[in-house]
C-alpha atoms as a PDB file:
ATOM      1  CA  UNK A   1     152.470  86.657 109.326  1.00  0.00           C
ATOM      2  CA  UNK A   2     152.582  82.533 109.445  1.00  0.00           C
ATOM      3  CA  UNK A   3     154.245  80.567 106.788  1.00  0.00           C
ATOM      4  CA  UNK A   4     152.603  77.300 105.275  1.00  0.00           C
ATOM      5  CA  UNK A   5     153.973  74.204 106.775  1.00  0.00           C
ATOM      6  CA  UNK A   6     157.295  72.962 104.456  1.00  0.00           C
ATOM      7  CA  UNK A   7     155.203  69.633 104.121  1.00  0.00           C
ATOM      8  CA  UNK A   8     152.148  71.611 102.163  1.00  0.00           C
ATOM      9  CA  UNK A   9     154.542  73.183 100.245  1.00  0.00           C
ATOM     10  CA  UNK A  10     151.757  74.501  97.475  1.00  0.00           C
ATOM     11  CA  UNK A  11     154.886  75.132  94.684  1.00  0.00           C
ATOM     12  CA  UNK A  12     153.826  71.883  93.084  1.00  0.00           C
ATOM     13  CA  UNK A  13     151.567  68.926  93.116  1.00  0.00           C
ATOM     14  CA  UNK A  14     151.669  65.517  94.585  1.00  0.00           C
ATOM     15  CA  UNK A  15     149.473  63.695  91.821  1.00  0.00           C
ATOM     16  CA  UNK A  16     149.044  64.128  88.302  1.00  0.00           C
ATOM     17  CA  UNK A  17     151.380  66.329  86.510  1.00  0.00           C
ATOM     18  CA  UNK A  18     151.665  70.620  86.201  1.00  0.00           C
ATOM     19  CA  UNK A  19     150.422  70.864  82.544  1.00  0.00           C
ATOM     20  CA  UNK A  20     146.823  71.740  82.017  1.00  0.00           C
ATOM     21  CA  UNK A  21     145.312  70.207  78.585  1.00  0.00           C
ATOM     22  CA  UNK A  22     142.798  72.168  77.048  1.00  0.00           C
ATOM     23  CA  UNK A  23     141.988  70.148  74.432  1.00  0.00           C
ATOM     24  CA  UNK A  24     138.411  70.117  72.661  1.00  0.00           C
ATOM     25  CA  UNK A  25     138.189  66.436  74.413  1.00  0.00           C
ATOM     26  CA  UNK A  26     139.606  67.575  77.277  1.00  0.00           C
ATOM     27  CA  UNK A  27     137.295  70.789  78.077  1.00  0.00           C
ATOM     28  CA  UNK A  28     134.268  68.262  77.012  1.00  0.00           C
ATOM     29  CA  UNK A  29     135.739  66.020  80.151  1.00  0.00           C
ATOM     30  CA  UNK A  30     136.082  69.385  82.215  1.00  0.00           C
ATOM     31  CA  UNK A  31     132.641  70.932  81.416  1.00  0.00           C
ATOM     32  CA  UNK A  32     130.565  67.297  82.492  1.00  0.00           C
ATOM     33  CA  UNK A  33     132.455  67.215  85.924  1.00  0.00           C
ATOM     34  CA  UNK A  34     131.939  70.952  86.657  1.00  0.00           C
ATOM     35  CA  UNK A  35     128.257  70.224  85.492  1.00  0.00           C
ATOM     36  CA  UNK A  36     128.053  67.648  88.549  1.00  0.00           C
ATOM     37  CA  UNK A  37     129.699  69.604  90.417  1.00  0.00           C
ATOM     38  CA  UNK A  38     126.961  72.367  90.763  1.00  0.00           C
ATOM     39  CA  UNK A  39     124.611  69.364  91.482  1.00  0.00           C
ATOM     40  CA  UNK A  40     126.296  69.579  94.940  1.00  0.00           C
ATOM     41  CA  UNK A  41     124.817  70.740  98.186  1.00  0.00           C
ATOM     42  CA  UNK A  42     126.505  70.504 101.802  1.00  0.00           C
ATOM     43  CA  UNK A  43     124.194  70.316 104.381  1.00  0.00           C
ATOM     44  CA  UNK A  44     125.736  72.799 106.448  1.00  0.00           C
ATOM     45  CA  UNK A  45     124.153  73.621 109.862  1.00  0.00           C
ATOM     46  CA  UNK A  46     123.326  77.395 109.431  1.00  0.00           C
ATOM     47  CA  UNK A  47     121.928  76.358 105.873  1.00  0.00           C
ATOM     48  CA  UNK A  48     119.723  73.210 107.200  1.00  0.00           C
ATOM     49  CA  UNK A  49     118.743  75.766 109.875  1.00  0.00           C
ATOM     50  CA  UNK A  50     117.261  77.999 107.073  1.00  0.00           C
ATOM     51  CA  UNK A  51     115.164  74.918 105.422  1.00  0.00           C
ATOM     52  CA  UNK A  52     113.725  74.557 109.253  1.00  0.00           C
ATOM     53  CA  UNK A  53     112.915  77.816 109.621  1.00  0.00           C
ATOM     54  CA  UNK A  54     111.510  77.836 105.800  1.00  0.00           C
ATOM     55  CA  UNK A  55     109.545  74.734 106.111  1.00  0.00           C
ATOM     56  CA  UNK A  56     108.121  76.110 109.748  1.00  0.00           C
ATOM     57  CA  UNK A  57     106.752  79.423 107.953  1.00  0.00           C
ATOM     58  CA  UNK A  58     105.349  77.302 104.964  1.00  0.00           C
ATOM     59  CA  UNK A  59     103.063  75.236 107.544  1.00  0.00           C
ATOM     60  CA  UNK A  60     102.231  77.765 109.581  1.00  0.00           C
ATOM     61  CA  UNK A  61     101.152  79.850 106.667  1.00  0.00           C
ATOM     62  CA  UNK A  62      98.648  76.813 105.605  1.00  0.00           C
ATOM     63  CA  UNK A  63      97.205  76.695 109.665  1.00  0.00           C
ATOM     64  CA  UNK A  64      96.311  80.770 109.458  1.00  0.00           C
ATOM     65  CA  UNK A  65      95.660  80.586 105.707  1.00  0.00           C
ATOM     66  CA  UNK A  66      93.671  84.097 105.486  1.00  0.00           C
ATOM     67  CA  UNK A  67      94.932  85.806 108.168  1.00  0.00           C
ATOM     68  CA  UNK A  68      98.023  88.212 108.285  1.00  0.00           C
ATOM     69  CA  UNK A  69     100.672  86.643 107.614  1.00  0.00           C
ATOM     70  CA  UNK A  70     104.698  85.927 108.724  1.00  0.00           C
ATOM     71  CA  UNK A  71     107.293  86.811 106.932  1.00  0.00           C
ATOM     72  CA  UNK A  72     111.715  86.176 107.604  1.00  0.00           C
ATOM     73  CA  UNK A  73     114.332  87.555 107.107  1.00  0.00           C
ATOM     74  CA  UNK A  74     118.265  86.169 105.869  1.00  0.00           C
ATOM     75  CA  UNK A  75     120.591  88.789 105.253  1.00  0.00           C
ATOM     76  CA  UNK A  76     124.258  87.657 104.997  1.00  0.00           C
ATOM     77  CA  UNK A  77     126.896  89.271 102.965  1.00  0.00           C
ATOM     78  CA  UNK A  78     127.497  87.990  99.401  1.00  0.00           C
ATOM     79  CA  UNK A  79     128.632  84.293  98.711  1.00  0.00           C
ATOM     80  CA  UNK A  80     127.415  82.990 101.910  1.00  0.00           C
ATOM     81  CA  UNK A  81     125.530  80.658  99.836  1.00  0.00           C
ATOM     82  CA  UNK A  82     121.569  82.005 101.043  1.00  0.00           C
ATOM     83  CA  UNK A  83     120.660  81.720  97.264  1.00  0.00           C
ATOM     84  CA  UNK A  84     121.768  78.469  96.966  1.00  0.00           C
ATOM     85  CA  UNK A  85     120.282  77.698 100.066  1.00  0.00           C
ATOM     86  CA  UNK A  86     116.712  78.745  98.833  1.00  0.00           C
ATOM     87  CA  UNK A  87     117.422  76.576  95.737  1.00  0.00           C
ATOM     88  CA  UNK A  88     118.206  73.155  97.856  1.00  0.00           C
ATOM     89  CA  UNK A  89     115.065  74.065 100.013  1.00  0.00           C
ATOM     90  CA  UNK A  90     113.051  74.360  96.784  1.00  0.00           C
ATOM     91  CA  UNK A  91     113.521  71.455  95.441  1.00  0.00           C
ATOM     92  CA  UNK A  92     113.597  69.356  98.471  1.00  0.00           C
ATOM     93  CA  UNK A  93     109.856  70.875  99.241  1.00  0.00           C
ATOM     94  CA  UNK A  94     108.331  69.779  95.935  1.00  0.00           C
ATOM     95  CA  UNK A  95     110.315  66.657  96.133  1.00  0.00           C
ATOM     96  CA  UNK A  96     107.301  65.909  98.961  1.00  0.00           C
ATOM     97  CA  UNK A  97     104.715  66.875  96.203  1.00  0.00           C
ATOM     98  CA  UNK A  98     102.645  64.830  93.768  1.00  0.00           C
ATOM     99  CA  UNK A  99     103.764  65.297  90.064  1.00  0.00           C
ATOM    100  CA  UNK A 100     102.358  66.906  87.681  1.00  0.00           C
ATOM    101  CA  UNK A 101      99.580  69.530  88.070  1.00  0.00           C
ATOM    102  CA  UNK A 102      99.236  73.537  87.578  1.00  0.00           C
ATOM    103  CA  UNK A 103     100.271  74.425  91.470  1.00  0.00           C
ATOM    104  CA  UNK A 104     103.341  76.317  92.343  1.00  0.00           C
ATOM    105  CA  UNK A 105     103.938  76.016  95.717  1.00  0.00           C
ATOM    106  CA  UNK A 106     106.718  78.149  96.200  1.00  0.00           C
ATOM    107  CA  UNK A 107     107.780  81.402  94.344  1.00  0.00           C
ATOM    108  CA  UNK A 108     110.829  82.179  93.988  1.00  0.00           C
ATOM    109  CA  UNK A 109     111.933  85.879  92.458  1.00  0.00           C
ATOM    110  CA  UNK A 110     115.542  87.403  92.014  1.00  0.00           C
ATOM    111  CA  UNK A 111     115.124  90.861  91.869  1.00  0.00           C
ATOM    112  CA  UNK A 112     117.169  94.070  89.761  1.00  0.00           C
ATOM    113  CA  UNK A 113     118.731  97.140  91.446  1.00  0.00           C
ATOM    114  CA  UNK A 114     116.033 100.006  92.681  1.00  0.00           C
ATOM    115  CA  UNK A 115     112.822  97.890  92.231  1.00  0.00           C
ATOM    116  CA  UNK A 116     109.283  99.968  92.424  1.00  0.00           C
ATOM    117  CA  UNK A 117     106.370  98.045  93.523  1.00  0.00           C
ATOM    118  CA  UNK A 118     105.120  97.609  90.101  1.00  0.00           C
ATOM    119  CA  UNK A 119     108.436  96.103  89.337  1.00  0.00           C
ATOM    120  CA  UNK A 120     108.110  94.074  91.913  1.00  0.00           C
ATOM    121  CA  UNK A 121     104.983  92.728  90.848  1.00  0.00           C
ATOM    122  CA  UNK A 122     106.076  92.510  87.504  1.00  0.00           C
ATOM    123  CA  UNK A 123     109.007  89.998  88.515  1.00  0.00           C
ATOM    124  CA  UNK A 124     106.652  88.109  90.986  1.00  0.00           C
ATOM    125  CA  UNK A 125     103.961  87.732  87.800  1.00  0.00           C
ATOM    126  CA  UNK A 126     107.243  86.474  85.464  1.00  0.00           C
ATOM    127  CA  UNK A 127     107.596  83.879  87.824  1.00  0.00           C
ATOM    128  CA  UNK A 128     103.997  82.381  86.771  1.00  0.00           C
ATOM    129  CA  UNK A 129     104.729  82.752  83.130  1.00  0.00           C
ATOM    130  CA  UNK A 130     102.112  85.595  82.741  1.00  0.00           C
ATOM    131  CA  UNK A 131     102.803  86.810  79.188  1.00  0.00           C
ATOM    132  CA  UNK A 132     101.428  90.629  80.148  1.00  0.00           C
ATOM    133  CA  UNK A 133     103.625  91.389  83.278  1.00  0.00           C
ATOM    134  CA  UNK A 134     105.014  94.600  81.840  1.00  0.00           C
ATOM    135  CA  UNK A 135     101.455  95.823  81.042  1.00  0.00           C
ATOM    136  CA  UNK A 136      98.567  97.247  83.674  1.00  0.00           C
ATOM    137  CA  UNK A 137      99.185 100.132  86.030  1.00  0.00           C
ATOM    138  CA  UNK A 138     100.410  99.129  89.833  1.00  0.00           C
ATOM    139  CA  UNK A 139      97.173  98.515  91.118  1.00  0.00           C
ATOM    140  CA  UNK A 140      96.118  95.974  88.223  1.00  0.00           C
ATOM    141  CA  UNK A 141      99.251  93.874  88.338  1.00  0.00           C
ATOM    142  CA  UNK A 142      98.888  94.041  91.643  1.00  0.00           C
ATOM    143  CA  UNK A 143      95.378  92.333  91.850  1.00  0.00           C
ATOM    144  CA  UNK A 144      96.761  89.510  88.897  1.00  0.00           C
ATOM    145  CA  UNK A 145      99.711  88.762  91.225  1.00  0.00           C
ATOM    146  CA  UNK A 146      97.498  87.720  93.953  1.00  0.00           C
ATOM    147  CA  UNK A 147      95.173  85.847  91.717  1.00  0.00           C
ATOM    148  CA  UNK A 148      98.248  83.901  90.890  1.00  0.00           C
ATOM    149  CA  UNK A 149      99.202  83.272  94.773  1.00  0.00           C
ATOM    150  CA  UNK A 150      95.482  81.715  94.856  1.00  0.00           C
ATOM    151  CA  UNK A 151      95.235  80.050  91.096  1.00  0.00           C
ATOM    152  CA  UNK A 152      98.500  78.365  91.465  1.00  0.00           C
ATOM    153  CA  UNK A 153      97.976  77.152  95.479  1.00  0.00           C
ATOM    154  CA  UNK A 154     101.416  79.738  96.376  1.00  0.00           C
ATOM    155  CA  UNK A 155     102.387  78.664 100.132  1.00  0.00           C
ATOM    156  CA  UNK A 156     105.459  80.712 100.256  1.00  0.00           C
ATOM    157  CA  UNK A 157     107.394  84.026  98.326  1.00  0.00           C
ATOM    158  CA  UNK A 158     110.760  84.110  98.667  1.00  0.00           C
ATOM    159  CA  UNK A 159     112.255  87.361  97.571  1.00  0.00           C
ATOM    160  CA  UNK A 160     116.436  87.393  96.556  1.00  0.00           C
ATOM    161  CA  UNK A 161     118.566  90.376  96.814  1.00  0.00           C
ATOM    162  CA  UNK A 162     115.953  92.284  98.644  1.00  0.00           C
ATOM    163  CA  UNK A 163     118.270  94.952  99.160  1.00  0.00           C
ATOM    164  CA  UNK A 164     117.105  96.045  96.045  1.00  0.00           C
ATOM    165  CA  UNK A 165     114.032  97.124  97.650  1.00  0.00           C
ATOM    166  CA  UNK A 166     116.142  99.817  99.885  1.00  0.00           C
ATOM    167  CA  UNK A 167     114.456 102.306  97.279  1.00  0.00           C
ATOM    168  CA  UNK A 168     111.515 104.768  97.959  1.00  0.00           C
ATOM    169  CA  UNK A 169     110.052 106.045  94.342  1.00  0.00           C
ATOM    170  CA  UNK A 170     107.888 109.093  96.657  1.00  0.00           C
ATOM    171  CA  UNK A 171     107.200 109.467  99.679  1.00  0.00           C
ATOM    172  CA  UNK A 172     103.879 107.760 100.306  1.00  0.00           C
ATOM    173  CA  UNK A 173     105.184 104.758  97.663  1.00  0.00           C
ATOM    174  CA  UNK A 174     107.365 102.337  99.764  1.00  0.00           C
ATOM    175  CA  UNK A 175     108.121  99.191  98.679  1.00  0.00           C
ATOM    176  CA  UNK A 176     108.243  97.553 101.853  1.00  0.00           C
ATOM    177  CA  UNK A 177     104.394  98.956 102.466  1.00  0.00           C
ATOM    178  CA  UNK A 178     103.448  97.013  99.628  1.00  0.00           C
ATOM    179  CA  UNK A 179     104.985  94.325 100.887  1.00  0.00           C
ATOM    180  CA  UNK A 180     103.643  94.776 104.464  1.00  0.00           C
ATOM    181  CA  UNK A 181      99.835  94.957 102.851  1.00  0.00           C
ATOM    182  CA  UNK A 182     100.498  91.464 101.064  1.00  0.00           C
ATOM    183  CA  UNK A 183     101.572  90.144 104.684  1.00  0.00           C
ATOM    184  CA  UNK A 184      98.338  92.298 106.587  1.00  0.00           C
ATOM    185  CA  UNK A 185      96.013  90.248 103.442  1.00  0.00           C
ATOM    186  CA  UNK A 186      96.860  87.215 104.208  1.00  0.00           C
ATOM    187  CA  UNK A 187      98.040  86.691 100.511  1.00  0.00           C
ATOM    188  CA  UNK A 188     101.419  84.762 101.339  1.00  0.00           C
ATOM    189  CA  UNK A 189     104.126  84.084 104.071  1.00  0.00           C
ATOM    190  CA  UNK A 190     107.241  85.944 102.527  1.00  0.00           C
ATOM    191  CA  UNK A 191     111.125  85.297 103.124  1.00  0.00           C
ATOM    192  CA  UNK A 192     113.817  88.194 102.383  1.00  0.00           C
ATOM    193  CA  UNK A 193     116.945  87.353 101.430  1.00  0.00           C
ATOM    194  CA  UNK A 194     119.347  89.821 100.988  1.00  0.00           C
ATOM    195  CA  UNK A 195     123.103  91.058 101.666  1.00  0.00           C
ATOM    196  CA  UNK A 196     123.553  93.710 104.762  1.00  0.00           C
ATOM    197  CA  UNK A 197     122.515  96.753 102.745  1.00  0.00           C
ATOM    198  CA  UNK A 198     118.962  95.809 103.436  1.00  0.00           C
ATOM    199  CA  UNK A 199     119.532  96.484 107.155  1.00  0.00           C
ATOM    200  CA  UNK A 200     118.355 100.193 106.380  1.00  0.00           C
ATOM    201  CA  UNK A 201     115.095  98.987 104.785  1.00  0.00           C
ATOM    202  CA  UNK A 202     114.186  96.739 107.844  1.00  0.00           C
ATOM    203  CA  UNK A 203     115.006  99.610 110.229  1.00  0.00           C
ATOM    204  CA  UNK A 204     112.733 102.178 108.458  1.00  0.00           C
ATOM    205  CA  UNK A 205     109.542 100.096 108.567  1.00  0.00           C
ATOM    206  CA  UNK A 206     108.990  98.833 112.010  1.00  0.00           C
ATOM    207  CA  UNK A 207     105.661  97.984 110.926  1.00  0.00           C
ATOM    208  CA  UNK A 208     107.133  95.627 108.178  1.00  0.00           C
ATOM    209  CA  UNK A 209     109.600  94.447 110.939  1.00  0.00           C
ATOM    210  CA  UNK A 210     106.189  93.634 113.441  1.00  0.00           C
ATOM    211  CA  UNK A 211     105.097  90.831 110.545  1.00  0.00           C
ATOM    212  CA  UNK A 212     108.391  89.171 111.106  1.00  0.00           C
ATOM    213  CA  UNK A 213     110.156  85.893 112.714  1.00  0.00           C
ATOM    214  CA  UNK A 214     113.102  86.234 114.424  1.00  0.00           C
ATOM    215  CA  UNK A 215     115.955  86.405 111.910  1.00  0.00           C
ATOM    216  CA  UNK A 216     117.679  83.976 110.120  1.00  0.00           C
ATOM    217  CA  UNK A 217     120.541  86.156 109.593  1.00  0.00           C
ATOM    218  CA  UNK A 218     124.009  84.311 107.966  1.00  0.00           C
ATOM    219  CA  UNK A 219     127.218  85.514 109.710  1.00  0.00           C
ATOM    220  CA  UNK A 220     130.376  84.797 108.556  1.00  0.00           C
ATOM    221  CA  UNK A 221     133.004  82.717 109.582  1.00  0.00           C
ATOM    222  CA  UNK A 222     135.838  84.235 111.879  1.00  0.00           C
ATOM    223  CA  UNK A 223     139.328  82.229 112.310  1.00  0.00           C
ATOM    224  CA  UNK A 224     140.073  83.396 115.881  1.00  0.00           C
ATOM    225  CA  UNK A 225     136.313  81.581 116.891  1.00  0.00           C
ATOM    226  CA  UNK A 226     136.809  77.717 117.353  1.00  0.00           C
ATOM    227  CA  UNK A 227     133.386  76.864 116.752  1.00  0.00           C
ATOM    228  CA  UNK A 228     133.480  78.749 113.331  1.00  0.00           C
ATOM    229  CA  UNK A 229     136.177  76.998 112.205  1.00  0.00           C
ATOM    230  CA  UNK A 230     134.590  74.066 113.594  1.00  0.00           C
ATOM    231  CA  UNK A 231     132.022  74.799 110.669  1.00  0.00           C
ATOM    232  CA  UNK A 232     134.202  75.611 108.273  1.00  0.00           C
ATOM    233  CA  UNK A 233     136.373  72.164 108.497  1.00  0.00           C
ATOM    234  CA  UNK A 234     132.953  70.218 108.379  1.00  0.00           C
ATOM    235  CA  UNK A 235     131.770  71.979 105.201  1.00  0.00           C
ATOM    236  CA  UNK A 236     135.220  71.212 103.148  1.00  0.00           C
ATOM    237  CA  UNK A 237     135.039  67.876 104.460  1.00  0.00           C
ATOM    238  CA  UNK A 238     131.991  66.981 103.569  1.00  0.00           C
ATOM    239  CA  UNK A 239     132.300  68.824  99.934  1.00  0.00           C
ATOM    240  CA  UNK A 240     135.908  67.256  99.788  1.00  0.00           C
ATOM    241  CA  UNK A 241     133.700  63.998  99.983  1.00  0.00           C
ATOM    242  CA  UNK A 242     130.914  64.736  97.506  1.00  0.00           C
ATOM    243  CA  UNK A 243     133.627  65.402  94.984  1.00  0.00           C
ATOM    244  CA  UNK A 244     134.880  62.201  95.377  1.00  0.00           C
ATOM    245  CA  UNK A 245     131.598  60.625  95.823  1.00  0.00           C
ATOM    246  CA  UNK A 246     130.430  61.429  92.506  1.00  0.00           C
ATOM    247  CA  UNK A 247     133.709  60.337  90.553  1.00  0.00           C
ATOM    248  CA  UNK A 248     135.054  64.052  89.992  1.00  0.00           C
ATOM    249  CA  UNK A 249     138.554  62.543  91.909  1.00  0.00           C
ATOM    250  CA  UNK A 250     139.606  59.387  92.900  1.00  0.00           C
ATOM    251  CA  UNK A 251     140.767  59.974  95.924  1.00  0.00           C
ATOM    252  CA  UNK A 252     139.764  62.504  98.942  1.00  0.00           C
ATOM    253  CA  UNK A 253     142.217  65.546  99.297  1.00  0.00           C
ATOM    254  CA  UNK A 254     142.058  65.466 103.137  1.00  0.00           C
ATOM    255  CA  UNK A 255     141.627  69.257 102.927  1.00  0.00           C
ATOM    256  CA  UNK A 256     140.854  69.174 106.074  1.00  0.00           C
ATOM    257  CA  UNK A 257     144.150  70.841 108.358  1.00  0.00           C
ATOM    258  CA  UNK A 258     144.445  73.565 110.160  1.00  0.00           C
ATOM    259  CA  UNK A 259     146.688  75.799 108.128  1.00  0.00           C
ATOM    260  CA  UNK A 260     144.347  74.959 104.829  1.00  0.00           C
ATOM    261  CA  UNK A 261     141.300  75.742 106.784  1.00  0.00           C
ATOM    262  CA  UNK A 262     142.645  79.183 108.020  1.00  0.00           C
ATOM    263  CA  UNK A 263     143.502  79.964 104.241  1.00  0.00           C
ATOM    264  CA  UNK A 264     140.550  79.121 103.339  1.00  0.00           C
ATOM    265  CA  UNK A 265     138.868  81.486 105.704  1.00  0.00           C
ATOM    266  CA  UNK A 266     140.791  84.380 104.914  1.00  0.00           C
ATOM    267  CA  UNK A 267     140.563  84.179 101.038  1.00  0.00           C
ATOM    268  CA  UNK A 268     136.646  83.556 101.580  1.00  0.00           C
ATOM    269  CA  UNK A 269     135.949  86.127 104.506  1.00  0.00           C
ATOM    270  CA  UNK A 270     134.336  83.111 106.116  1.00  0.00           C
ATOM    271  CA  UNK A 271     131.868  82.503 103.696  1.00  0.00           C
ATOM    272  CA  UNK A 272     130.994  78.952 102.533  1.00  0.00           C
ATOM    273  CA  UNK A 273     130.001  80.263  99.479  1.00  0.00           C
ATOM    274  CA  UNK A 274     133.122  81.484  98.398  1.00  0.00           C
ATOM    275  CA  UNK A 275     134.940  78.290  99.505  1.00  0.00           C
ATOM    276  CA  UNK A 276     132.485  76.090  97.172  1.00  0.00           C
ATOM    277  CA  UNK A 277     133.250  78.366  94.044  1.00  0.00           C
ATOM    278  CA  UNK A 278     136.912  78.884  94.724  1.00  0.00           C
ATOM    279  CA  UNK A 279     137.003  74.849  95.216  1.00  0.00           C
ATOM    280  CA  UNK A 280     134.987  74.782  91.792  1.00  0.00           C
ATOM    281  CA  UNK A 281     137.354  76.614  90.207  1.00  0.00           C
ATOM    282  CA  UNK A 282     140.863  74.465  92.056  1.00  0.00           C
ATOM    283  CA  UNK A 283     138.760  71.127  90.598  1.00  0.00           C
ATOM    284  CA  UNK A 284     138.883  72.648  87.005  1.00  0.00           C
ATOM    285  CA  UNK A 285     142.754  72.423  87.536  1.00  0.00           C
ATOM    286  CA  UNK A 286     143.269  69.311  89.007  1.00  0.00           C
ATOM    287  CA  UNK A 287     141.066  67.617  86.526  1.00  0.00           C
ATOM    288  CA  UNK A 288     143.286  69.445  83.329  1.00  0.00           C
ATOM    289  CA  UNK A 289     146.500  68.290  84.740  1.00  0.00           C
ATOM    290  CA  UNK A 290     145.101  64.575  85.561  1.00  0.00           C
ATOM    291  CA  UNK A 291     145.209  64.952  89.703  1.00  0.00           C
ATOM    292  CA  UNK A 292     143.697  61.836  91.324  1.00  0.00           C
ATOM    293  CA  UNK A 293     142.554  64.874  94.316  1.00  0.00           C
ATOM    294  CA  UNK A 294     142.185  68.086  95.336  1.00  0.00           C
ATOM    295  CA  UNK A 295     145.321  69.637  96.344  1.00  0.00           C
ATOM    296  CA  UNK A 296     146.450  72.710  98.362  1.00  0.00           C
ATOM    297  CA  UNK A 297     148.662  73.222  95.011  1.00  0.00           C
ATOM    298  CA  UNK A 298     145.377  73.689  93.290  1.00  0.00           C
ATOM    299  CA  UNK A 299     143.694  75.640  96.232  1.00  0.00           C
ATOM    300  CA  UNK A 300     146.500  78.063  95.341  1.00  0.00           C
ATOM    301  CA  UNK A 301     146.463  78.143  91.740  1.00  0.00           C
ATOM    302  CA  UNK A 302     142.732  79.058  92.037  1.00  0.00           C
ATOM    303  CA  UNK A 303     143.206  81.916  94.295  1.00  0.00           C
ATOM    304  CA  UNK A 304     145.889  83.542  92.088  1.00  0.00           C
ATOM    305  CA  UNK A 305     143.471  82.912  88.935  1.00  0.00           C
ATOM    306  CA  UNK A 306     140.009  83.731  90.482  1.00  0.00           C
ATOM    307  CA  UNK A 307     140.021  84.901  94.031  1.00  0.00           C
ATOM    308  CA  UNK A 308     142.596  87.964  93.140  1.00  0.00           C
ATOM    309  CA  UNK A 309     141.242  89.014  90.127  1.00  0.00           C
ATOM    310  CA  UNK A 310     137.736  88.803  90.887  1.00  0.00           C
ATOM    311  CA  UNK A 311     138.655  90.992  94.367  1.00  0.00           C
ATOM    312  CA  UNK A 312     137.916  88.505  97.042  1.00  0.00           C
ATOM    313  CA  UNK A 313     141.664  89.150  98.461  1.00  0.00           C
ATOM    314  CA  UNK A 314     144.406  90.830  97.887  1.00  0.00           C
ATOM    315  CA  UNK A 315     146.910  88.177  98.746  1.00  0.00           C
ATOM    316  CA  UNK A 316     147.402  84.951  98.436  1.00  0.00           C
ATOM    317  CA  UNK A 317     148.097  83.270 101.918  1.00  0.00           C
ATOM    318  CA  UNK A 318     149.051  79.869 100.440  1.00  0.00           C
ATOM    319  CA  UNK A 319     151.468  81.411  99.044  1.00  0.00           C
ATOM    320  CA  UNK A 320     152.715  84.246 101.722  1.00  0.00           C
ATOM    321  CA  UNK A 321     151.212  82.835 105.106  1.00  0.00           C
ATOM    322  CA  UNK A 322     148.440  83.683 106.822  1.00  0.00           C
ATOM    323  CA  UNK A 323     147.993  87.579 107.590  1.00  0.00           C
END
């Protein structure tokens, strides 16, 4: 076990004061800077990686419109930020779109725990506002899903929390066949995101696996590799700077040291994701007790409030030293 340096000392704050005002004018102050603060989006290498790979199966998609078609997968454990990820990607696509018009270029479905295919194609008809979705047998939602992919001018299906799909309802009535026959038609290029328990699924259905890119796989970030932590000290200083860049602090927190990074990695397992919500949650406290930054002091008081009790870690090593 390492101690904290004496100068971070995280027992109190440099700016603004310890008491937290949660007035009705001050939790109106507190919700509009948390509101920007979900506006925010590092571009973090493994992430921008993603939109490549993303963008890459979108085009090729258009060139072998018709034929079978690719699909790739992203599995990464949970709060490695691939949802958020897909989001940014979204939005940056259509941003390259003329407005207006009935086409949905991208489909994007989030989908609940031991999904059958006519689940599936329930959620996927959702997503195009289809007021019937939960009537029809398989076949015939089926059929109006892939009307949809062709009405609406679909150039990519990306699937979230396709571990959900590690579920076989019979025998002969695999979900990842179903999806395999929308690749074989030609219907859509598909991405899978999904935490590690999908592993099992790939592995099962080589055939599903043949449609495939190479993965885009999310690992996460380990303190003893330099180049991770490399990573890791460009994401908090860039999202260090996007706080301050849109007025949530004054001043940057210079978050960036050593000893901060390495706490950061083990309350977050090395996932970015984690970082972003547990600094979400440290901003909340500087902003109640009038900080002009982001302090370790906060870092700390956000592991003890969220981190711990939502089970990211057992321990806080602002607090204790690194373990």
């Amino acid at each position: 076990m390492t101690s904290a340096p004496l100068e971070a000392d995280v027992r109190s704050p440099v700016t603004g004061g310890v008491e937290e005002r949660y007035s009705r004018e001050a939790n109106a102050v507190v919700a509009k800077m948390i509101g920007k603060f979900e506006t925010i989006f590092i571009r973090y290498p493994p992430h921008i990686e993603f939109h490549g790979r993303c963008d890459y199966l979108q085009q090729l998609g258009r060139e072998t419109k018709g034929l079978p078609q690719k699909g790739m997968r992203v599995l990464a454990p949970s709060g490695s930020g691939k949802t958020t990820a897909a989001d940014a990607y979204i939005r940056m696509a259509l941003t390259t779109r003329s407005p207006g018009g009935s086409a949905k270029p991208i489909v994007k479905v989030s989908l609940a725990s031991a999904t059958t295919v006519k689940k599936l194609f329930q959620s996927i008809l959702d997503q195009f506002q289809d007021g019937f979705s939960d009537r029809g047998t398989e076949h015939g939602l089926r059929k109006r899903a892939m009307a949809c992919f062709e009405r609406f001018e679909s150039e990519l299906l990306i699937i979230d929390e396709v571990q959900h799909l590690n579920f076989r309802s019979t025998a002969s009535n695999d979900v990842t066949d179903a999806l395999k026959a929308l690749l074989d038609m030609g219907v859509v290029p598909i991405v899978f995101l999904g935490t590690e328990d999908a592993q099992p699924m790939f592995e099962r259905n080589l055939q599903l696996n043949g449609r495939l890119l190479p993965p885009c796989d999310f690992k996460p970030l380990f303190a003893a590799n330099k180049g991770d932590m490399t990573l890791l000290g460009g994401y908090v200083e860039e999202l260090d700077a996007e706080i301050c860049r849109l007025g949530l602090m004054p001043e940057v927190g210079r978050l960036n040291t050593p000893w901060v990074l390495a706490a950061l990695q083990q309350v977050s397992g090395g996932m970015v994701g984690r970082v972003s919500r547990l600094a979400q949650a440290a901003l909340e406290i500087a902003i109640r007790r009038g900080a002009t930054r982001l302090e370790p002091y906060d870092l700390a008081e956000a592991v003890d409030r969220w981190a711990i009790p939502q089970a990211f870690v057992e321990f806080n090593p602002f607090r204790v030293g690194l373990r």
